[in-house]
N, C-alpha and C. Protein backbone atom coordinates (compact mmCIF):
# COMPACT_ATOMS: atom_id res chain seq x y z
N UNK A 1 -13.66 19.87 25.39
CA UNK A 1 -14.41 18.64 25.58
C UNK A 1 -13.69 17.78 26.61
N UNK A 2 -14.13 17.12 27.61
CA UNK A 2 -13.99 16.15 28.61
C UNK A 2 -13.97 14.60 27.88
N UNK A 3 -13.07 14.11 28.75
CA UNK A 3 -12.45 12.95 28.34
C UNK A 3 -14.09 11.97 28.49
N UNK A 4 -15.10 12.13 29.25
CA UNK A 4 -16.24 11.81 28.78
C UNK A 4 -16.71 11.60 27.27
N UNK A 5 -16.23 12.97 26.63
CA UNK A 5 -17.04 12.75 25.49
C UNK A 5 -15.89 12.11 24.09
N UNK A 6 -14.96 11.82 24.80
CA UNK A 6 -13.78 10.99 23.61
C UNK A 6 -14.78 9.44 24.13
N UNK A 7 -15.63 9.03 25.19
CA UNK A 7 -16.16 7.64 25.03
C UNK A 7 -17.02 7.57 24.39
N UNK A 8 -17.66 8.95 24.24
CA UNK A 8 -19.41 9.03 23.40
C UNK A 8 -18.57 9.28 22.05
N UNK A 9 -17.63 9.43 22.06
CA UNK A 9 -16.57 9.86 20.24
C UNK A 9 -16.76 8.50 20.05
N UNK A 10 -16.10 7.65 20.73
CA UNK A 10 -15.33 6.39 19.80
C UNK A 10 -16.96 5.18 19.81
N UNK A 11 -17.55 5.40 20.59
CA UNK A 11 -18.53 4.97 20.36
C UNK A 11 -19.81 5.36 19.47
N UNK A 12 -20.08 6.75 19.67
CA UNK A 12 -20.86 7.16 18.63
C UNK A 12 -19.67 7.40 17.14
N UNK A 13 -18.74 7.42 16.44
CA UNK A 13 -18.34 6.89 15.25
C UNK A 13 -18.84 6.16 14.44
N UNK A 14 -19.74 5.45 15.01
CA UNK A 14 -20.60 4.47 13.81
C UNK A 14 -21.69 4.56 13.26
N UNK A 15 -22.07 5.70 14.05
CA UNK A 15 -23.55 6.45 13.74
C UNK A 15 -23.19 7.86 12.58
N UNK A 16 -22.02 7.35 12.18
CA UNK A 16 -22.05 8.18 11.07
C UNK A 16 -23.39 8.43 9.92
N UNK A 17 -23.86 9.75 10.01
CA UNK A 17 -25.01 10.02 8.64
C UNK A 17 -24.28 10.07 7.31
N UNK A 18 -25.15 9.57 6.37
CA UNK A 18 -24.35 9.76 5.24
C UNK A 18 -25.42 10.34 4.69
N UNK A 19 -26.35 10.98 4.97
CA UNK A 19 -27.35 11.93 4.10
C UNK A 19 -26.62 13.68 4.46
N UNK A 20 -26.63 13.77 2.82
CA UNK A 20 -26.90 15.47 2.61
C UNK A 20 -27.30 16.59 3.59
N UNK A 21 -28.67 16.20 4.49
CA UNK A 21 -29.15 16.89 5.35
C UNK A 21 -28.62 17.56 6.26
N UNK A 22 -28.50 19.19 6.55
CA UNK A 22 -27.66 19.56 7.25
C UNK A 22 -26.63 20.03 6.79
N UNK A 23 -26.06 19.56 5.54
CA UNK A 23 -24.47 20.09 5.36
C UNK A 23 -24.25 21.44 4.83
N UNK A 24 -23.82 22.66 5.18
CA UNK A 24 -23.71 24.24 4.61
C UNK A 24 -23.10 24.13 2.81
N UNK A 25 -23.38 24.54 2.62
CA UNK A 25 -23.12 24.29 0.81
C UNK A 25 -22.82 25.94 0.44
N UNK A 26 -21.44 26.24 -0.33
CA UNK A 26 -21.57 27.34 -0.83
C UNK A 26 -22.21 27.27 -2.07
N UNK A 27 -22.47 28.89 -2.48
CA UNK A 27 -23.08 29.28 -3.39
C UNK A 27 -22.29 28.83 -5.13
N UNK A 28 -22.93 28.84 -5.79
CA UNK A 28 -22.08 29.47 -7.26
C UNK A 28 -21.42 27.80 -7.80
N UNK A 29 -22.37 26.81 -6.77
CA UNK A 29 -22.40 25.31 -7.08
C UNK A 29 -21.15 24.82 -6.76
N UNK A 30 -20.50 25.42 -6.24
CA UNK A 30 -19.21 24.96 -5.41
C UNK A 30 -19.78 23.85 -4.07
N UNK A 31 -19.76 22.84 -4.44
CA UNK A 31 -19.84 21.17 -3.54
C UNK A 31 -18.91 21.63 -2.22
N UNK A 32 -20.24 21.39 -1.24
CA UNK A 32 -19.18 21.13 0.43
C UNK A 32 -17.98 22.09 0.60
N UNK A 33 -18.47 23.29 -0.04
CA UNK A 33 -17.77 25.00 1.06
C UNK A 33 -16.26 24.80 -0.09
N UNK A 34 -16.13 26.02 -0.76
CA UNK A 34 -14.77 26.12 -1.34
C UNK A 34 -14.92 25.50 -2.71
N UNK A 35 -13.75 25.26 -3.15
CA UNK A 35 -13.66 24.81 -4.12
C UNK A 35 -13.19 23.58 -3.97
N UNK A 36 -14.10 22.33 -5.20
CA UNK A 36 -13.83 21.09 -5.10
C UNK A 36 -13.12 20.71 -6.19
N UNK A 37 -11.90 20.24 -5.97
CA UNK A 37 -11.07 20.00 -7.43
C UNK A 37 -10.91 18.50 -7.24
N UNK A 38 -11.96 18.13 -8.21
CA UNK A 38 -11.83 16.32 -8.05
C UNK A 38 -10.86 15.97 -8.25
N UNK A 39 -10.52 15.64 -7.38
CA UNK A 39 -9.24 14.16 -7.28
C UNK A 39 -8.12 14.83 -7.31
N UNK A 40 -7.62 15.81 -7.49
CA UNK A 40 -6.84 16.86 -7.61
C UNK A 40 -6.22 17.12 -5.35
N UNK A 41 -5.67 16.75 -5.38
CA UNK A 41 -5.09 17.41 -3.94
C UNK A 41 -4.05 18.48 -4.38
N UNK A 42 -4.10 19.42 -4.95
CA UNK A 42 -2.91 20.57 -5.23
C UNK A 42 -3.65 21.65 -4.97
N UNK A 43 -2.75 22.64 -4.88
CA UNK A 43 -4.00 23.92 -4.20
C UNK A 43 -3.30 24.41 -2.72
N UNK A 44 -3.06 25.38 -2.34
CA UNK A 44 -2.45 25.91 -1.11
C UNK A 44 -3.00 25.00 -0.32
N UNK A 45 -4.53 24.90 0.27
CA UNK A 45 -4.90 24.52 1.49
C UNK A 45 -4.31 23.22 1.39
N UNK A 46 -4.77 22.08 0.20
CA UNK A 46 -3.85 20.90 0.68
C UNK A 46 -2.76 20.65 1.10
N UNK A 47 -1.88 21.60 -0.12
CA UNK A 47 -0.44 21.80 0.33
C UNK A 47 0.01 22.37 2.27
N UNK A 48 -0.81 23.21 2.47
CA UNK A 48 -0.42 23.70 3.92
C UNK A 48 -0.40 22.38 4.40
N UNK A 49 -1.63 21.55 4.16
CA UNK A 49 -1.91 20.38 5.38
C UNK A 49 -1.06 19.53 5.13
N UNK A 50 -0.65 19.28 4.10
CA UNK A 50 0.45 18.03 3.84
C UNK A 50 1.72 18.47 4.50
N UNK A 51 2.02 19.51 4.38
CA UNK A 51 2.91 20.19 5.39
C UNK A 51 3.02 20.24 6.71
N UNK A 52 1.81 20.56 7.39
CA UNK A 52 1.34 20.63 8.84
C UNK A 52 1.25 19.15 9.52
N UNK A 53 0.79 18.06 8.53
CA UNK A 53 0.60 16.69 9.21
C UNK A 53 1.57 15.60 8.60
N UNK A 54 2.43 16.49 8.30
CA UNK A 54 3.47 15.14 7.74
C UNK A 54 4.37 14.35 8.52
N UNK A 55 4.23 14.96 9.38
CA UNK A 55 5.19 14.36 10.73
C UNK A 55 4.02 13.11 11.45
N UNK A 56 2.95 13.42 11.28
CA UNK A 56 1.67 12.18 11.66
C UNK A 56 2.00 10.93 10.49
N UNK A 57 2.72 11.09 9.94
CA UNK A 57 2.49 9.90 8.58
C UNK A 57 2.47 8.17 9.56
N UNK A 58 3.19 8.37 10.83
CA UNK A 58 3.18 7.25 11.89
C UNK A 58 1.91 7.68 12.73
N UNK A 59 1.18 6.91 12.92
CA UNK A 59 -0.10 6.86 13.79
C UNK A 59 0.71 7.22 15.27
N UNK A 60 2.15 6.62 15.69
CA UNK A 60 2.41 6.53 16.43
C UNK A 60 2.67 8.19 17.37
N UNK A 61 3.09 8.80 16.46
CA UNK A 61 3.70 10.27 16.61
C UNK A 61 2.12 11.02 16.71
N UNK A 62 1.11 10.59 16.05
CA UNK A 62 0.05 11.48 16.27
C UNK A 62 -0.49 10.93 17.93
N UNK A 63 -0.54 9.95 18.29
CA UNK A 63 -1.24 9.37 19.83
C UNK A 63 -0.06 10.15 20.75
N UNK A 64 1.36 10.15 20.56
CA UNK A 64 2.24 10.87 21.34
C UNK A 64 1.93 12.25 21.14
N UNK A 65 1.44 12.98 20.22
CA UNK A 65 0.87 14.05 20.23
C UNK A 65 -0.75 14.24 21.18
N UNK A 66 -1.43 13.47 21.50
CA UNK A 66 -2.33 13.74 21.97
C UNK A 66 -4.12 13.20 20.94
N UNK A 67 -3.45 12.45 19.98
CA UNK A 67 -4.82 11.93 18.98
C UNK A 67 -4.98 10.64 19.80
N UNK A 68 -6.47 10.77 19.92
CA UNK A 68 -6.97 9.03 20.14
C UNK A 68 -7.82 8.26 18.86
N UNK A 69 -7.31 7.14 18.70
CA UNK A 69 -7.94 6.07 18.05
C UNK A 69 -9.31 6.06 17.65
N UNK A 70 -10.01 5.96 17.03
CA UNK A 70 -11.18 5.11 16.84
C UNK A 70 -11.06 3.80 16.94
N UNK A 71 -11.80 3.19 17.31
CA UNK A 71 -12.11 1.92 17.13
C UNK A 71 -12.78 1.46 15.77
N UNK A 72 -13.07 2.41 15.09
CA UNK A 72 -14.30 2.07 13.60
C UNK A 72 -13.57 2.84 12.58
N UNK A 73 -13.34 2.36 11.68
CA UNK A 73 -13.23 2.50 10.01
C UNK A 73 -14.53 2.94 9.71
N UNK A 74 -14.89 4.29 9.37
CA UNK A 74 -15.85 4.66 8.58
C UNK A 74 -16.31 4.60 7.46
N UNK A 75 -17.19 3.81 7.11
CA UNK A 75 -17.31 3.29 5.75
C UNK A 75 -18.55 4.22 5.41
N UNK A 76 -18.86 3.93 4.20
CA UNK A 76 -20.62 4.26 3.62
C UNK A 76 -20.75 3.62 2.44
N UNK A 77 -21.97 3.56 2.65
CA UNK A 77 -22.64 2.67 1.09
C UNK A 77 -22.71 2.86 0.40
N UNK A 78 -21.81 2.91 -0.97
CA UNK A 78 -21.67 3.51 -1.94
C UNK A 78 -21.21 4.77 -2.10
N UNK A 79 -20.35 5.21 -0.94
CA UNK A 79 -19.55 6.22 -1.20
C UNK A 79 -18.42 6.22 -0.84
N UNK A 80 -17.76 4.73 -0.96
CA UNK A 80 -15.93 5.30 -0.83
C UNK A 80 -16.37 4.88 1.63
N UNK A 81 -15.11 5.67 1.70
CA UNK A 81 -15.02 5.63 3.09
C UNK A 81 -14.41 6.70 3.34
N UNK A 82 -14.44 7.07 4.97
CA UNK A 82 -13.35 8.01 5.22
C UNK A 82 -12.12 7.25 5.98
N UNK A 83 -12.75 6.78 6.31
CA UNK A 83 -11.19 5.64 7.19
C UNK A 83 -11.26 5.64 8.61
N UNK A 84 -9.79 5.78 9.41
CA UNK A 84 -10.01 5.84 10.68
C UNK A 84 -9.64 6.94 11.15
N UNK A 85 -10.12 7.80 12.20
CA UNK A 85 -10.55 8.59 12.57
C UNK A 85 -9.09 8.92 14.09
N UNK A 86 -8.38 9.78 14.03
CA UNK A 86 -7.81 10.08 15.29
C UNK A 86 -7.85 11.35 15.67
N UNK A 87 -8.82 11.75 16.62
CA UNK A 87 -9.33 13.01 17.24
C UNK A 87 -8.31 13.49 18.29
N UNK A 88 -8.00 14.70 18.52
CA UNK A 88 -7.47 15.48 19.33
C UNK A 88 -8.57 16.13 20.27
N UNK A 89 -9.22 15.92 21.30
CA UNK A 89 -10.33 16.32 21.41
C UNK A 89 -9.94 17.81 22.34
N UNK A 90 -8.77 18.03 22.39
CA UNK A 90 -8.35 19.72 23.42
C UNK A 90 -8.41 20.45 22.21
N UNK A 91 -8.64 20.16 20.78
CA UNK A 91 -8.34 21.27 19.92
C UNK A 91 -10.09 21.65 19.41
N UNK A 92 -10.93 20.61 19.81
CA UNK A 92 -12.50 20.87 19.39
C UNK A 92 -12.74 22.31 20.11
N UNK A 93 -12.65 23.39 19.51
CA UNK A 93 -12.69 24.76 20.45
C UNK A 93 -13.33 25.49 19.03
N UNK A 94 -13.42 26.83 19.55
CA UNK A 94 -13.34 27.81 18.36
C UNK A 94 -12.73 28.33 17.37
N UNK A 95 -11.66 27.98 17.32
CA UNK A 95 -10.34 28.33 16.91
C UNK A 95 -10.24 27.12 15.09
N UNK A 96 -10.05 27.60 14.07
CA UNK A 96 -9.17 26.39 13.51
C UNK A 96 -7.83 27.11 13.01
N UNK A 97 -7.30 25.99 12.86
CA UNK A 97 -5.38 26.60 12.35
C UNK A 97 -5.17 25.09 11.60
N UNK A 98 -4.35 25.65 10.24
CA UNK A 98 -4.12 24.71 9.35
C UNK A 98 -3.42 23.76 10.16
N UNK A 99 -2.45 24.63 10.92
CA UNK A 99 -0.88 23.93 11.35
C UNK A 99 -1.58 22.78 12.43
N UNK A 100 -2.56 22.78 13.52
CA UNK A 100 -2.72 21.88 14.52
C UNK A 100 -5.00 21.47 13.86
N UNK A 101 -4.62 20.69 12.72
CA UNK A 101 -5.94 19.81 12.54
C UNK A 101 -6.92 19.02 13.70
N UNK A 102 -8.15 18.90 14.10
CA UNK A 102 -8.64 18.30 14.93
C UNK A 102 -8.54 16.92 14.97
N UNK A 103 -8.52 16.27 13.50
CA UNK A 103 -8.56 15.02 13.53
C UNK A 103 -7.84 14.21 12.49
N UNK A 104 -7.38 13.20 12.07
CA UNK A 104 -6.58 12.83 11.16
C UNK A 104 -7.20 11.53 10.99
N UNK A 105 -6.78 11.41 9.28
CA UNK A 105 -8.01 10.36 9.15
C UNK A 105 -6.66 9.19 8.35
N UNK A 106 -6.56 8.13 8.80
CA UNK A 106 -5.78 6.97 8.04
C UNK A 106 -6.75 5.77 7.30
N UNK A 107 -6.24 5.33 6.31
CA UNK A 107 -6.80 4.35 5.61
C UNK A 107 -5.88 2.91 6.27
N UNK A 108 -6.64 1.71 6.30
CA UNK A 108 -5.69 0.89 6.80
C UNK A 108 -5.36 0.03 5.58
N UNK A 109 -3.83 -0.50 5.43
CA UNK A 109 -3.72 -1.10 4.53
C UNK A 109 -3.47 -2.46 4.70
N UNK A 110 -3.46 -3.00 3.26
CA UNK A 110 -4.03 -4.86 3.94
C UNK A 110 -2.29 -5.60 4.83
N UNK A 111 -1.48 -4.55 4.61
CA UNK A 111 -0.10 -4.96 5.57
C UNK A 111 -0.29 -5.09 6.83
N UNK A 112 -1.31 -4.13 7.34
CA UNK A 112 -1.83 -4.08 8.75
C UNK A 112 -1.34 -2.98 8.95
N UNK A 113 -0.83 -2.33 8.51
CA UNK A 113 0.07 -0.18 8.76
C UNK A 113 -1.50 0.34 8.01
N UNK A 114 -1.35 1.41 9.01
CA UNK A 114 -2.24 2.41 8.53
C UNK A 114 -1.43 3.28 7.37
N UNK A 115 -2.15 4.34 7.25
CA UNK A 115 -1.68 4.89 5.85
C UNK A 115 -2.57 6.60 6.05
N UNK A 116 -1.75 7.93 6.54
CA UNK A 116 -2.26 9.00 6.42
C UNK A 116 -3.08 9.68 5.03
N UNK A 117 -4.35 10.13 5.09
CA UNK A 117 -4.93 10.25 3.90
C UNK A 117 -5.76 11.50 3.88
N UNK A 118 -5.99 11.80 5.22
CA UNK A 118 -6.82 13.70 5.11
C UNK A 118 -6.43 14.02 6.60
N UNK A 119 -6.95 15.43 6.49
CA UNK A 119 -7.18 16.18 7.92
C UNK A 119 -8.33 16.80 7.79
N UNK A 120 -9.05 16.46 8.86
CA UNK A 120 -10.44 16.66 9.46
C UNK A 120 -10.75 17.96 10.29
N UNK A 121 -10.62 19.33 9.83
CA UNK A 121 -10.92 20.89 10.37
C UNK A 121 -12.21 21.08 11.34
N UNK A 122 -12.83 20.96 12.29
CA UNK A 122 -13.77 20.74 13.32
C UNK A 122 -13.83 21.63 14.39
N UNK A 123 -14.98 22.20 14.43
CA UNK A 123 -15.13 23.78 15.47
C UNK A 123 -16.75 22.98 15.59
N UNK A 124 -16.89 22.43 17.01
CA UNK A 124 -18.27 22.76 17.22
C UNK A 124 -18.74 24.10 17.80
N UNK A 125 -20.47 23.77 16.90
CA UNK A 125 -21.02 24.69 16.87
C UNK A 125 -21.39 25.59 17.44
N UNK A 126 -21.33 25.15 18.98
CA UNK A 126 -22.19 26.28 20.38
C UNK A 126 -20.30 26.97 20.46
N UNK A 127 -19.23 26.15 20.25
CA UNK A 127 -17.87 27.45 20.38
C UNK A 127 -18.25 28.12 19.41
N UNK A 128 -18.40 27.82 18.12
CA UNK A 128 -18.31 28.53 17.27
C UNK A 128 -18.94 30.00 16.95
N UNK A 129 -20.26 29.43 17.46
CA UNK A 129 -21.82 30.44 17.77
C UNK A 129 -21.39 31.17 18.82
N UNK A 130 -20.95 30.83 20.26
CA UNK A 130 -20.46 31.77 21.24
C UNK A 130 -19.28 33.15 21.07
N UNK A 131 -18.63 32.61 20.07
CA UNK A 131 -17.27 33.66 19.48
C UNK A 131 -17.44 34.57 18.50
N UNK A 132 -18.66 34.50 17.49
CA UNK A 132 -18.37 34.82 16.53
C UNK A 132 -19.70 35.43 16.23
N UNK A 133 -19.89 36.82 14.86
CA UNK A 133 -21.21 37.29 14.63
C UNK A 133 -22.08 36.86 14.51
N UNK A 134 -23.78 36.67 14.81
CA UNK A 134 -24.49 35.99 14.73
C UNK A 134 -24.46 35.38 13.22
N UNK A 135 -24.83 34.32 12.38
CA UNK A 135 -24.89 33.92 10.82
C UNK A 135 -23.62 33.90 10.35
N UNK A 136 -22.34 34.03 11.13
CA UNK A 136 -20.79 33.76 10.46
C UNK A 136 -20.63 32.32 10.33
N UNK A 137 -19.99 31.78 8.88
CA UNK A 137 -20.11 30.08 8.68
C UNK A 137 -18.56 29.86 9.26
N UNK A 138 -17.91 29.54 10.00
CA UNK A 138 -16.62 29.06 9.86
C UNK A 138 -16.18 29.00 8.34
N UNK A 139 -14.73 29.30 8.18
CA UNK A 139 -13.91 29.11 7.13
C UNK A 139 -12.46 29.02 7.69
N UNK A 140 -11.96 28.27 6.46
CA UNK A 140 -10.58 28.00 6.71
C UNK A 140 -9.96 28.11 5.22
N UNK A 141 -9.23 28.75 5.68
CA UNK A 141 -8.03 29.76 4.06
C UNK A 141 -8.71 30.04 3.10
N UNK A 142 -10.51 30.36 3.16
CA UNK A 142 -11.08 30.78 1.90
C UNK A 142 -12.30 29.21 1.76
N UNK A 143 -12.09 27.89 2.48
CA UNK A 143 -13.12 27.04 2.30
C UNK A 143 -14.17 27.23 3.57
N UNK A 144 -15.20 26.89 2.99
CA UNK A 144 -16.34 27.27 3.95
C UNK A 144 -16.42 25.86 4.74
N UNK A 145 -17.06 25.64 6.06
CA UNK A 145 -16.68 24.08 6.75
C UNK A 145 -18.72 23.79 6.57
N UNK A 146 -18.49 23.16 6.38
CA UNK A 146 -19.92 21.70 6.56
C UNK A 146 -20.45 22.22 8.08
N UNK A 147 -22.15 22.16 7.65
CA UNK A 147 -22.37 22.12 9.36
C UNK A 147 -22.78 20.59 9.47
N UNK A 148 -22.62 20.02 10.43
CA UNK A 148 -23.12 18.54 10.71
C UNK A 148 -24.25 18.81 11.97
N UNK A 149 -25.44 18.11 11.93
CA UNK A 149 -26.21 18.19 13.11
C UNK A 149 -26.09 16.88 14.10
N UNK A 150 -26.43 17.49 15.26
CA UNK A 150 -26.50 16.76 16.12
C UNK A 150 -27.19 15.00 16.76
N UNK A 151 -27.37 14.32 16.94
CA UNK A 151 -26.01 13.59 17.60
C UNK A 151 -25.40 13.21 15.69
N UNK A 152 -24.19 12.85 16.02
CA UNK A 152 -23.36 12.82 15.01
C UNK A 152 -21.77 11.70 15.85
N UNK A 153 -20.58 11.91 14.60
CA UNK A 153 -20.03 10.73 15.03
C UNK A 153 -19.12 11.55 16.01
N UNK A 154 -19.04 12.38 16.36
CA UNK A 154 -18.34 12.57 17.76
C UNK A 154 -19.29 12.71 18.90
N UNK A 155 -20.28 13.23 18.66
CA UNK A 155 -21.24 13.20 19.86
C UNK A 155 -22.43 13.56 19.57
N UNK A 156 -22.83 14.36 20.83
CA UNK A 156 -24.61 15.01 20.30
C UNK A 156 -24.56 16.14 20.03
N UNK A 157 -23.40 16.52 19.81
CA UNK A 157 -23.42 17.96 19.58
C UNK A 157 -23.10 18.41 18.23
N UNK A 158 -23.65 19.46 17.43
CA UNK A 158 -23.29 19.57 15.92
C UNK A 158 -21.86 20.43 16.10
N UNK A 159 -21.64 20.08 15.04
CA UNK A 159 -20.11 20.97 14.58
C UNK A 159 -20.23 21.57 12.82
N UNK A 160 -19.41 22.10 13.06
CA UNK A 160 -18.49 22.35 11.32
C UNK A 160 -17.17 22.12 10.96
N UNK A 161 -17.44 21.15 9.96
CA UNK A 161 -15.84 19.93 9.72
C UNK A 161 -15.59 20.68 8.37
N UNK A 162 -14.48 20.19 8.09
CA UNK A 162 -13.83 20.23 6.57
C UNK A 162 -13.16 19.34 6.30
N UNK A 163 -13.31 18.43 5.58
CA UNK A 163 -12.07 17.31 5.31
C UNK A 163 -11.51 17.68 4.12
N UNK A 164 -9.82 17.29 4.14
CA UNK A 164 -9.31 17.83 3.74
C UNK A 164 -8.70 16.49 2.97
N UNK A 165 -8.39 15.99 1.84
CA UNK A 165 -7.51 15.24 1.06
C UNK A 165 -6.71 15.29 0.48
N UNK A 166 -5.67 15.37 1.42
CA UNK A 166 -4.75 16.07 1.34
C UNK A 166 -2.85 15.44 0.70
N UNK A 167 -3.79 13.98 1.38
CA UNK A 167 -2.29 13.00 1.28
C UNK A 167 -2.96 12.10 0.45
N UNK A 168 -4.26 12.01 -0.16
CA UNK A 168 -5.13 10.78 -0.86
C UNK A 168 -6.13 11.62 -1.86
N UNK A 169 -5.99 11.47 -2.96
CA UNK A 169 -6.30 12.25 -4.02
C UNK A 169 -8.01 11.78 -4.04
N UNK A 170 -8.91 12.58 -4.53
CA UNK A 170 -10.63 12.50 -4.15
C UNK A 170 -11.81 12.88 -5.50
N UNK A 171 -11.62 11.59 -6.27
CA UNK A 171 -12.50 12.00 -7.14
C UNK A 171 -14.05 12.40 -7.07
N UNK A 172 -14.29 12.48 -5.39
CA UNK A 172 -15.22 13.61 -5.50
C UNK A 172 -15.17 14.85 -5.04
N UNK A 173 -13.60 15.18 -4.92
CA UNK A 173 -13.55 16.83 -4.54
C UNK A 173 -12.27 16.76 -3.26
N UNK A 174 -11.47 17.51 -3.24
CA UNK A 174 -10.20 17.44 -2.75
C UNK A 174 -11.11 18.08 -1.16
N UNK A 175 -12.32 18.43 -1.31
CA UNK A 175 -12.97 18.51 0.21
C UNK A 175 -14.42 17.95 0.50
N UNK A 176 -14.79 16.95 0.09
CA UNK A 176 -15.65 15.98 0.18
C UNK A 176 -15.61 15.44 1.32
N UNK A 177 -16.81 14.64 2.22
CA UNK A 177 -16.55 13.87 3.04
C UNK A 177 -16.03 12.39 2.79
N UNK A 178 -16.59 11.99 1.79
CA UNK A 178 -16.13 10.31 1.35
C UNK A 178 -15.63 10.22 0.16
N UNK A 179 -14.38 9.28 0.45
CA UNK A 179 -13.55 9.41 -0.93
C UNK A 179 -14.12 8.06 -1.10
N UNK A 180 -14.01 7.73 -2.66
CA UNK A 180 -14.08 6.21 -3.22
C UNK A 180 -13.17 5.47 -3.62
N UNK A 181 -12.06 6.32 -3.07
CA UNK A 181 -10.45 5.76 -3.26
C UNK A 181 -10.10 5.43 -2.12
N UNK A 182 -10.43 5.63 -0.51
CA UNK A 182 -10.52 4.87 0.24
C UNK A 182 -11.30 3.62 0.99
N UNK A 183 -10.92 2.89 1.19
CA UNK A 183 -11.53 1.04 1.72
C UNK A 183 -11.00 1.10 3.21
N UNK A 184 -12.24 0.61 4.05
CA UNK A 184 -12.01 0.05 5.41
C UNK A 184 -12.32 -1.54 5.12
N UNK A 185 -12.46 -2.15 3.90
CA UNK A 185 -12.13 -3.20 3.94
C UNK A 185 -10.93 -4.64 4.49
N UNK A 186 -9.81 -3.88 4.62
CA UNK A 186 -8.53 -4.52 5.32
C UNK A 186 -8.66 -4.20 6.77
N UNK A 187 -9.42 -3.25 7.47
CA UNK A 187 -9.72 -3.14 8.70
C UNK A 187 -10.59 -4.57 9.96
N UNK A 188 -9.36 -4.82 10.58
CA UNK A 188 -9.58 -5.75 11.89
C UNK A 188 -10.16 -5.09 13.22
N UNK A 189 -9.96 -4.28 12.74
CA UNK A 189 -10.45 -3.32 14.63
C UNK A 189 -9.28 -3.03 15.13
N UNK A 190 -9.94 -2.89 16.15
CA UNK A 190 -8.39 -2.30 17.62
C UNK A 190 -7.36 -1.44 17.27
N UNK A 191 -6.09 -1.24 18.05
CA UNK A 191 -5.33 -0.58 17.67
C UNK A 191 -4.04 -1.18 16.92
């Protein structure tokens, strides 16, 4: 992705959907691909990621890595929030790897420090579709990823995410999109 579409990112962020529609669901009533262990972050995959992004716990070390900002705290109505959003946009490819996440999501706290709370797994769809057997869903260590349709909060293009809660425990599923244990309420904007 072109540094073009990190402006249609931070701007389209607010056009977050919060409807159902669209999202890949595994079978056997397993919620949003894999297994959902409410509120529970234990489990290899969390564990890898808490591992892989612990060195991000400073916002600062993830932008020296190559993450940009949102400008928007993602909220929803009556479902918790996801927070703020810092995209790597050279890793939106075909590829996912526990160790280098697309996006990292912080809660801000009312100190004014952010606060690391998931990692955001993201393969759009036309890489994904170009690489792989026709009808293959993305997965990562055994969880199946969400398809999101198009335009959406990185752009117009659909993808398949996984959020991961990894550092912030999720009483609706350790891979849910919105926790209700996170608030963009203490959120001022900017950086």
């Amino acid at each position: 992705m072109k540094l073009k579409s990190l402006a249609w990112m931070i701007t389209a962020v607010a056009l977050v959907s919060t409807s159902p529609t669209g999202t890949a669901r595994a079978t056997g009533g397993q919620a949003h691909g894999g297994q959902a262990h409410a509120g529970d972050a234990s489990g290899p995959l969390p564990s890898a990621v808490r591992e892989a992004t612990r060195r991000f716990q400073d916002p600062n070390v993830a932008i020296a890595a190559g993450y940009a900002q949102s400008d928007v705290c993602v909220s929803g109505p009556e479902k918790g929030a996801m927070g703020i959003h810092y995209a790597n946009l050279s890793l939106f490819d075909d590829r996912l790897d526990v160790e280098n996440p697309e996006v990292l999501v912080y809660e801000p706290r009312k100190n004014g420090q952010l606060e690391l709370v998931a990692a955001e797994y993201i393969t759009p769809a036309a890489a994904w579709q170009a690489s792989n057997p026709p009808g293959t869903q993305p997965v990562l260590n055994g969880h199946l990823l969400h398809f999101v349709n198009g335009p959406n909060r990185y752009g117009p293009d659909a993808f398949y995410e996984l959020h991961v809660w990894a550092w912030r425990g999720n009483p609706s599923g350790t891979f849910a999109d919105w926790n209700p244990k996170v608030s963009c309420a203490p959120w001022g904007g900017g950086s």
